[in-house]
C-alpha atoms as a PDB file:
ATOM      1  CA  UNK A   1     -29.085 -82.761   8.404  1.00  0.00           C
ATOM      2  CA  UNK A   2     -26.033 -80.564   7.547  1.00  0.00           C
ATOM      3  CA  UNK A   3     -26.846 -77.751   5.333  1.00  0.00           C
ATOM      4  CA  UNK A   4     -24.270 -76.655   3.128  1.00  0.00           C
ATOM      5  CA  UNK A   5     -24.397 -73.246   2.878  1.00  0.00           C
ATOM      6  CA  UNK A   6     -22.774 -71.072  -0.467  1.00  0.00           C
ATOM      7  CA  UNK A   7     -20.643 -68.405   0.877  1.00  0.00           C
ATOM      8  CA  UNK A   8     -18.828 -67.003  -1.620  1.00  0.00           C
ATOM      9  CA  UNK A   9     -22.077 -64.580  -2.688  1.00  0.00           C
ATOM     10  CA  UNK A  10     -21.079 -63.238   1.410  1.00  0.00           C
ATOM     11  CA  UNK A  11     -17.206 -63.402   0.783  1.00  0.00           C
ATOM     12  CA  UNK A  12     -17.617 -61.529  -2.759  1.00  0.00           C
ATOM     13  CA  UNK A  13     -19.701 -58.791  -1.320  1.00  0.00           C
ATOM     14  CA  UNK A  14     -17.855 -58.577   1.648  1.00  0.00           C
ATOM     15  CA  UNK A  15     -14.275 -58.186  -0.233  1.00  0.00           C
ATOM     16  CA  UNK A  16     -16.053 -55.738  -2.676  1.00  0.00           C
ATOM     17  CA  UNK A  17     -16.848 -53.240  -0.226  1.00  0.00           C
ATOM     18  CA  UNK A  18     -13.296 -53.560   1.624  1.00  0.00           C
ATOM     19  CA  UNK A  19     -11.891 -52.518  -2.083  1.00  0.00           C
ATOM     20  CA  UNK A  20     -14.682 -49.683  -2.337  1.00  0.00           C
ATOM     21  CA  UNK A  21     -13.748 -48.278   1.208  1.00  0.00           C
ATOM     22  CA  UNK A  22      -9.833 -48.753   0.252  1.00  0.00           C
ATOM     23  CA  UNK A  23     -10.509 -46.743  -2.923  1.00  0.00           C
ATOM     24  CA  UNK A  24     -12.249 -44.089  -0.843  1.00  0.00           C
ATOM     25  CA  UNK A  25      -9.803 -43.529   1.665  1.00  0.00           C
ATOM     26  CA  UNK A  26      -7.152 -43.013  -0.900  1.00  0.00           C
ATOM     27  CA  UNK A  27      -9.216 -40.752  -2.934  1.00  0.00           C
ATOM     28  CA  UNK A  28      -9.702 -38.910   0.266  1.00  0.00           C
ATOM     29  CA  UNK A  29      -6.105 -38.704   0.990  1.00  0.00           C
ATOM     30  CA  UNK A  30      -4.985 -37.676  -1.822  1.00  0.00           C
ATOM     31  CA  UNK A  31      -8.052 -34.601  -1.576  1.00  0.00           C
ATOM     32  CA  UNK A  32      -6.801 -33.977   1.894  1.00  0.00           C
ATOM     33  CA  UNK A  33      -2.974 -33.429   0.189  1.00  0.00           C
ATOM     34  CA  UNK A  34      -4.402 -31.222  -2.494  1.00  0.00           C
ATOM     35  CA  UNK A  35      -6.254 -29.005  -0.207  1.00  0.00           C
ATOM     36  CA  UNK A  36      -3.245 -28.499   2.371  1.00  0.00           C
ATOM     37  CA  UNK A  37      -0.592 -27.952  -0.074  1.00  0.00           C
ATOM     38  CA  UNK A  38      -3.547 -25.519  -1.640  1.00  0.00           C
ATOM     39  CA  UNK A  39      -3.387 -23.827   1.341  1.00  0.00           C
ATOM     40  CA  UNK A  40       0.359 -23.538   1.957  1.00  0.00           C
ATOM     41  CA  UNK A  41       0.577 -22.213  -1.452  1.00  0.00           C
ATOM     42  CA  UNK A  42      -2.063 -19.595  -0.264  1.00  0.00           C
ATOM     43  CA  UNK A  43      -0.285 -18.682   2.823  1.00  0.00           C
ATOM     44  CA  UNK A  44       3.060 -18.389   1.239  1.00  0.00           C
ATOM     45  CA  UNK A  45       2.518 -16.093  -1.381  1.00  0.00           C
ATOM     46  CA  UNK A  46       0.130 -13.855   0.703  1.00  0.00           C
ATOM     47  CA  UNK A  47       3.009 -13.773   2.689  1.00  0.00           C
ATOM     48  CA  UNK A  48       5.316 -13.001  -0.130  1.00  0.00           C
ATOM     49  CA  UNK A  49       2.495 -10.097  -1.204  1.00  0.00           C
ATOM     50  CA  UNK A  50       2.580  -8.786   1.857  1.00  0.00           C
ATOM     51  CA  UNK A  51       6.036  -7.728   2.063  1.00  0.00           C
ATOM     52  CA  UNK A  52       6.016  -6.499  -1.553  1.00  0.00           C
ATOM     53  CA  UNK A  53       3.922  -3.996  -0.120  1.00  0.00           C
ATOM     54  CA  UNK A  54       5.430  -3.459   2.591  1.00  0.00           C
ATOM     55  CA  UNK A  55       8.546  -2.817   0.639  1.00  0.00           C
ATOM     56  CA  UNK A  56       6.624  -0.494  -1.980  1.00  0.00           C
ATOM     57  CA  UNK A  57       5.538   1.642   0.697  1.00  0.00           C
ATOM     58  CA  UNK A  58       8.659   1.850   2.355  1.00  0.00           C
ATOM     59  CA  UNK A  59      10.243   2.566  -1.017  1.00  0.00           C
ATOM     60  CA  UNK A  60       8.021   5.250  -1.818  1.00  0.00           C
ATOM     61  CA  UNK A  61       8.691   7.013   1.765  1.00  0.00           C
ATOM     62  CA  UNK A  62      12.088   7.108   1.087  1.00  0.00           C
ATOM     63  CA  UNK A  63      12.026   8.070  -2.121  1.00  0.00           C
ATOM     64  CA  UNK A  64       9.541  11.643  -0.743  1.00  0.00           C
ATOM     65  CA  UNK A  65      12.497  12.169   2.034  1.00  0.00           C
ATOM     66  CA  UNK A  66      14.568  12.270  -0.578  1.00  0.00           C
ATOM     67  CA  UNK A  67      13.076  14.583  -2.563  1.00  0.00           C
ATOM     68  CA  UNK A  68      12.470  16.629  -0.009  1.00  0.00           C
ATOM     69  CA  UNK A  69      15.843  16.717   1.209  1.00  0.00           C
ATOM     70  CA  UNK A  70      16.669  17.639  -2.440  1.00  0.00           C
ATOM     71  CA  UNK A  71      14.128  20.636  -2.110  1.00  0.00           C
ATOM     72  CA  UNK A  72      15.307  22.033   0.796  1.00  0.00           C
ATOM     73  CA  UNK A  73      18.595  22.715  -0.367  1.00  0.00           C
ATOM     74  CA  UNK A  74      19.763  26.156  -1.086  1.00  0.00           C
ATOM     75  CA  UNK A  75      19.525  27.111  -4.201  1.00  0.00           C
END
């Protein structure tokens, strides 16, 4: 009274979604990659922006002492 029982339906189905849940997690990984070196790209050329304006403005303040200076000489 020993059934024999087909398992390879189970095993196929079984090893189909370990390859579908492998395939996700690398998709995944490589989205998680994208989006941090996104963001580091983000954050470093903000930073970079930054202090070109900060150097612009302090540019521009010089350059008004200057001319300044320059007007109140004597004539």
């Amino acid at each position: 009274m020993v059934t024999e029982t087909n398992l390879d339906p189970v095993r196929r189905a079984t090893l189909d979604r370990i390859d579908r849940a492998q395939s996700h997690f690398k998709l995944w990984c490589f989205a998680a990659a994208f989006v941090l070196l996104l963001l580091s790209a983000v954050a470093t050329y903000s930073i970079v922006l930054l202090g070109l304006f900060a150097l612009g403005a302090w540019d521009r303040r010089n350059t008004l002492l200057v001319l300044k200076g320059i007007e109140a000489l004597p004539r």
